[in-house]
N, C-alpha and C. Protein backbone atom coordinates (compact mmCIF):
# COMPACT_ATOMS: atom_id res chain seq x y z
N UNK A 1 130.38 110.77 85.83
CA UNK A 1 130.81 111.44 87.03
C UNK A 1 129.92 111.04 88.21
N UNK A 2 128.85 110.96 87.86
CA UNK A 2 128.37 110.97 89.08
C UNK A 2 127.77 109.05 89.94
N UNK A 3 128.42 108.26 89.06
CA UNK A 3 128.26 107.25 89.10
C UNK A 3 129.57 107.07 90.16
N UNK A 4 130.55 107.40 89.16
CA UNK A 4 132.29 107.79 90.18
C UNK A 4 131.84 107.50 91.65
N UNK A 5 131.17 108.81 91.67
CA UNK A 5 131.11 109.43 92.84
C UNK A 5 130.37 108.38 94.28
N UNK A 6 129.49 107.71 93.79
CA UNK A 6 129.04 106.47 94.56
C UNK A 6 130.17 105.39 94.90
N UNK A 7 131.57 105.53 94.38
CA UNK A 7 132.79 104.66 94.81
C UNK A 7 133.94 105.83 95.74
N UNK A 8 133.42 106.78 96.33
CA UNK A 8 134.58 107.81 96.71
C UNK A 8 133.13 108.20 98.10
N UNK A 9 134.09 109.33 98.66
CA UNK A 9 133.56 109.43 100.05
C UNK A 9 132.75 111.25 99.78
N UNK A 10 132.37 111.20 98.23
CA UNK A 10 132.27 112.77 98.45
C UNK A 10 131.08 112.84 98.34
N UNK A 11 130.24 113.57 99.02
CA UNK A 11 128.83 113.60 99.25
C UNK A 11 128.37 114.85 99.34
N UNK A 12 128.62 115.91 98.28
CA UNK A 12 128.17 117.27 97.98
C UNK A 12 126.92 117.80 98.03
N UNK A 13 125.89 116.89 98.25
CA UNK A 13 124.51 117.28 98.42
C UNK A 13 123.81 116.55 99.22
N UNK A 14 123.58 118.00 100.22
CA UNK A 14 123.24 118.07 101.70
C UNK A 14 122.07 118.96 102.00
N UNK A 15 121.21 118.03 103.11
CA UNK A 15 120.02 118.47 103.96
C UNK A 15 120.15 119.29 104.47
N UNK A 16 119.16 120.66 103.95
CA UNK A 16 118.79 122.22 104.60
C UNK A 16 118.25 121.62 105.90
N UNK A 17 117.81 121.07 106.13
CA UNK A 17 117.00 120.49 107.59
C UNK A 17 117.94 120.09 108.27
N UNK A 18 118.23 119.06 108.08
CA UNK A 18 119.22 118.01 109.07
C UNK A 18 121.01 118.43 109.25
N UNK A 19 121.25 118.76 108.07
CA UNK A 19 123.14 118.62 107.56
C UNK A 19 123.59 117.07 106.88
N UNK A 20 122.20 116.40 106.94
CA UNK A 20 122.91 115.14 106.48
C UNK A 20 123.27 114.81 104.90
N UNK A 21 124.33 114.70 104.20
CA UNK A 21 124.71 114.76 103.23
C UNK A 21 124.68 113.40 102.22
N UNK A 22 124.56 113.67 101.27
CA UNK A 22 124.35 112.56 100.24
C UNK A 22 125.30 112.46 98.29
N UNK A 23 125.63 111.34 98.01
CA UNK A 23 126.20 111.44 97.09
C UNK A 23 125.56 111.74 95.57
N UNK A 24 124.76 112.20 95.97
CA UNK A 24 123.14 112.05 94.65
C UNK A 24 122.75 112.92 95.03
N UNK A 25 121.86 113.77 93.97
CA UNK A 25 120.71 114.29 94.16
C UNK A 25 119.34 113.72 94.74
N UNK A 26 119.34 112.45 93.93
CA UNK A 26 118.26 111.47 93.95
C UNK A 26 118.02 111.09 95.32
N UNK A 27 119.02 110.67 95.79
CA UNK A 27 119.10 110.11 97.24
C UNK A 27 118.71 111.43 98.27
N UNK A 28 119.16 112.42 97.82
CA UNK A 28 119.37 113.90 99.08
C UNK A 28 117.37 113.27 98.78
N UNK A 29 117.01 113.84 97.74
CA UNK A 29 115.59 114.33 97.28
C UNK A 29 114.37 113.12 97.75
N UNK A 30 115.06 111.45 98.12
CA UNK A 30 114.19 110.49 98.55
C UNK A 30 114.08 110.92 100.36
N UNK A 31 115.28 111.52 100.47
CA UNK A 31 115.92 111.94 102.37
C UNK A 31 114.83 112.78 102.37
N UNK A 32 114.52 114.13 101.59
CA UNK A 32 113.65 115.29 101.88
C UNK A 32 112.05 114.83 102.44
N UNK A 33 111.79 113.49 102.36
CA UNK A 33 110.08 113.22 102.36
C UNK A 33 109.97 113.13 103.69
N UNK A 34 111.07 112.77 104.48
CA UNK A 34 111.70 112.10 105.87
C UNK A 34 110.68 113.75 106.43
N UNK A 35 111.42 114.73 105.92
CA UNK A 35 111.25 115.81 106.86
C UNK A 35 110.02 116.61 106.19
N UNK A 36 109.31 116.30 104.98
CA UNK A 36 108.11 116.96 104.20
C UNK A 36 106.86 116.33 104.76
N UNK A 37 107.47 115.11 105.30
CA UNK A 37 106.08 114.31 105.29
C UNK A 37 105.34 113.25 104.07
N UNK A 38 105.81 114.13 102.51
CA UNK A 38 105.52 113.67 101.61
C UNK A 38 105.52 111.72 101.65
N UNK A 39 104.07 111.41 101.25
CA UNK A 39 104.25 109.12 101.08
C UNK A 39 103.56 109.24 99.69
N UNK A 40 104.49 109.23 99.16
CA UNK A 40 103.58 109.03 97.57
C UNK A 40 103.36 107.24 97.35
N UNK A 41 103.11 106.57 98.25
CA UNK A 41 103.25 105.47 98.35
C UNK A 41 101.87 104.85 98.76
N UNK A 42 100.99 103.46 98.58
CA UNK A 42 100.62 103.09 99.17
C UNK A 42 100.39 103.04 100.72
N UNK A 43 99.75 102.57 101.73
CA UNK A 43 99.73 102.73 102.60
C UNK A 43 100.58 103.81 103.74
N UNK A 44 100.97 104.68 103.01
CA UNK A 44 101.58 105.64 103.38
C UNK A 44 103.16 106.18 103.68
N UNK A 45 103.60 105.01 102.49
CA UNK A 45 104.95 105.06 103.14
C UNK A 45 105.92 106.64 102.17
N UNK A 46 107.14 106.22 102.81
CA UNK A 46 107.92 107.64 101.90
C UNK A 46 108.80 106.96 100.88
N UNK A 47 108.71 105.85 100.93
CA UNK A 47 110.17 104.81 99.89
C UNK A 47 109.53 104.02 99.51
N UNK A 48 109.65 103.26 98.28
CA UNK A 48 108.99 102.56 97.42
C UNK A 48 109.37 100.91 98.48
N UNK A 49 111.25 101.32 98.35
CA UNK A 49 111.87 99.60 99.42
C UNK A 49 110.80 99.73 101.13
N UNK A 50 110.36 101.09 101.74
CA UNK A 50 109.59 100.55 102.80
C UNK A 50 108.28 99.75 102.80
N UNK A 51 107.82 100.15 101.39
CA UNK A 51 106.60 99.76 100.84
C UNK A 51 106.69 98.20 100.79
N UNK A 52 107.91 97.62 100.30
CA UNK A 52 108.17 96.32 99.41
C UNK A 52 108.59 95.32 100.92
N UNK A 53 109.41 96.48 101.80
CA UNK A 53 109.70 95.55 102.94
C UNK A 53 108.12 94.98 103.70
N UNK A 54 107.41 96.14 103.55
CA UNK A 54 106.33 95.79 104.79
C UNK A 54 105.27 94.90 103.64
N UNK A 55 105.05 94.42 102.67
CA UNK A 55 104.67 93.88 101.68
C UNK A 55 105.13 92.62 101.92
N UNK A 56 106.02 92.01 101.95
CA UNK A 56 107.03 90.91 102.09
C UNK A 56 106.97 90.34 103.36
N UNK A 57 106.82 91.12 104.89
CA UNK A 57 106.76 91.04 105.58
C UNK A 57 105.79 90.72 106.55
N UNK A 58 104.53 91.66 106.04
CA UNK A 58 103.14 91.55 106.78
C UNK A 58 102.08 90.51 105.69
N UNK A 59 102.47 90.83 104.76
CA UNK A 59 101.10 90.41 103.88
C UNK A 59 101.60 89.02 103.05
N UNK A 60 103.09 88.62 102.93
CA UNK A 60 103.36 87.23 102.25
C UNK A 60 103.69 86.93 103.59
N UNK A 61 103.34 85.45 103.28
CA UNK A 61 103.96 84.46 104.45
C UNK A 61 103.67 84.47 105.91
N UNK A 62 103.02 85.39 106.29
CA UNK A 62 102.69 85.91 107.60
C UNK A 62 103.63 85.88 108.80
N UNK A 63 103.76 85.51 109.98
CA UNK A 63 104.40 85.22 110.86
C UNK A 63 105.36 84.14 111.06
N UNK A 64 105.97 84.01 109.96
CA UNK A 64 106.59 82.67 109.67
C UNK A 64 107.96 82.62 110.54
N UNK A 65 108.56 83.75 111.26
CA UNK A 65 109.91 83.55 112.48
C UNK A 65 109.13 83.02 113.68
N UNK A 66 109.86 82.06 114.50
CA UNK A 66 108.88 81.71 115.71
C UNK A 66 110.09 81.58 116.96
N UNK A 67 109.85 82.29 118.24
CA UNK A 67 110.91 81.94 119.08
C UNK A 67 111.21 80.69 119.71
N UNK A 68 112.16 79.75 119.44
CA UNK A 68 112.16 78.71 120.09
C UNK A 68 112.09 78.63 121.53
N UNK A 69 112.05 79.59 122.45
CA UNK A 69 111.70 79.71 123.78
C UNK A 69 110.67 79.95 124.68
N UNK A 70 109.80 81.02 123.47
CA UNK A 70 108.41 81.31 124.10
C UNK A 70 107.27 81.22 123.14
N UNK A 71 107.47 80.91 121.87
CA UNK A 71 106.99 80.92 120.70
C UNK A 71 106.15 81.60 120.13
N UNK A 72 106.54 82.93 120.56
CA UNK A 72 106.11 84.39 119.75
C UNK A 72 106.99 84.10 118.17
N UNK A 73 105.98 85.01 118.02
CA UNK A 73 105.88 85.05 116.18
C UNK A 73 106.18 85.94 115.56
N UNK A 74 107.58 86.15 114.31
CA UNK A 74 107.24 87.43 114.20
C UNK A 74 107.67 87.29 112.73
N UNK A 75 107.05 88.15 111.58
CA UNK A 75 106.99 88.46 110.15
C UNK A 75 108.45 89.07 109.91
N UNK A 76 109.24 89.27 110.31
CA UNK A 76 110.88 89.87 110.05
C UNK A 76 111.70 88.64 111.39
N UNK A 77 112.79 88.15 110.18
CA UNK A 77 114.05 87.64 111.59
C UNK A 77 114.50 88.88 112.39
N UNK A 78 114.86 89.81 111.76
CA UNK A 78 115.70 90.59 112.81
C UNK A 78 114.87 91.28 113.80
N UNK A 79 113.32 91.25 113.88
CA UNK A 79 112.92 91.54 114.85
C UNK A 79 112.86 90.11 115.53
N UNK A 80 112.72 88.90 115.21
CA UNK A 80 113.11 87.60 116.45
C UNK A 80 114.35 87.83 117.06
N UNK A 81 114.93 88.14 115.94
CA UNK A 81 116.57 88.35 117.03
C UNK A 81 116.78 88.92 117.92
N UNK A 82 116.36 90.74 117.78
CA UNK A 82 116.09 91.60 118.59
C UNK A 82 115.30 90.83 119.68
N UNK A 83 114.33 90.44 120.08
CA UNK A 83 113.60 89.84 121.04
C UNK A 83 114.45 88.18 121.40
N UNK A 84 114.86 87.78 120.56
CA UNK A 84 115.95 87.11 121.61
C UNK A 84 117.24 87.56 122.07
N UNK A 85 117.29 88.53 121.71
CA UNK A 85 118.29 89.37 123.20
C UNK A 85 118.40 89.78 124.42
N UNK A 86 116.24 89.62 124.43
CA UNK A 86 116.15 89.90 125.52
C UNK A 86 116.51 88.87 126.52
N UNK A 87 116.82 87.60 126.24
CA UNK A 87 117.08 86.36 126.97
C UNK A 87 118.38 86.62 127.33
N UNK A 88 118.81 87.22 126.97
CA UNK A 88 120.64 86.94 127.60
C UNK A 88 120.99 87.69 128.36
């Protein structure tokens, strides 16, 4: 059932804080740290994937996006992208 439920639009468990609703428990209960504060994480994060993004990002490979216009540097494409928007 509750696997189902990740292919349908029903999302029965919902944030006392916010109203924002979720198809999981699991998921409502990773949402709750948002508003607890709770980082059971390394460097302080609340999600294991923010942990793995900023891992991947800051500490492998370093600054490896570069703008072909001004040649700022940056450890994520979609923040180069974002900053080449500012060109247009």
């Amino acid at each position: 059932m509750q696997h189902q439920r990740t292919h349908s639009s029903e999302r029965p468990f919902s944030c006392s804080y916010c109203e924002k609703t979720f198809n999981n428990n699991n998921s409502l209960k990773l949402h709750l740290r948002v508003h607890s504060g709770e980082k059971p994480y390394r460097k302080a994060f609340s999600q294991g994937s923010h942990l793995r993004t900023h891992l991947s990002h800051v500490h492998a490979g370093g600054k490896q996006f570069i703008c072909d216009r001004c040649g700022k540097r940056y450890s994520d494409k979609r923040n180069l992208t974002l900053h080449k928007c500012g060109y247009a």
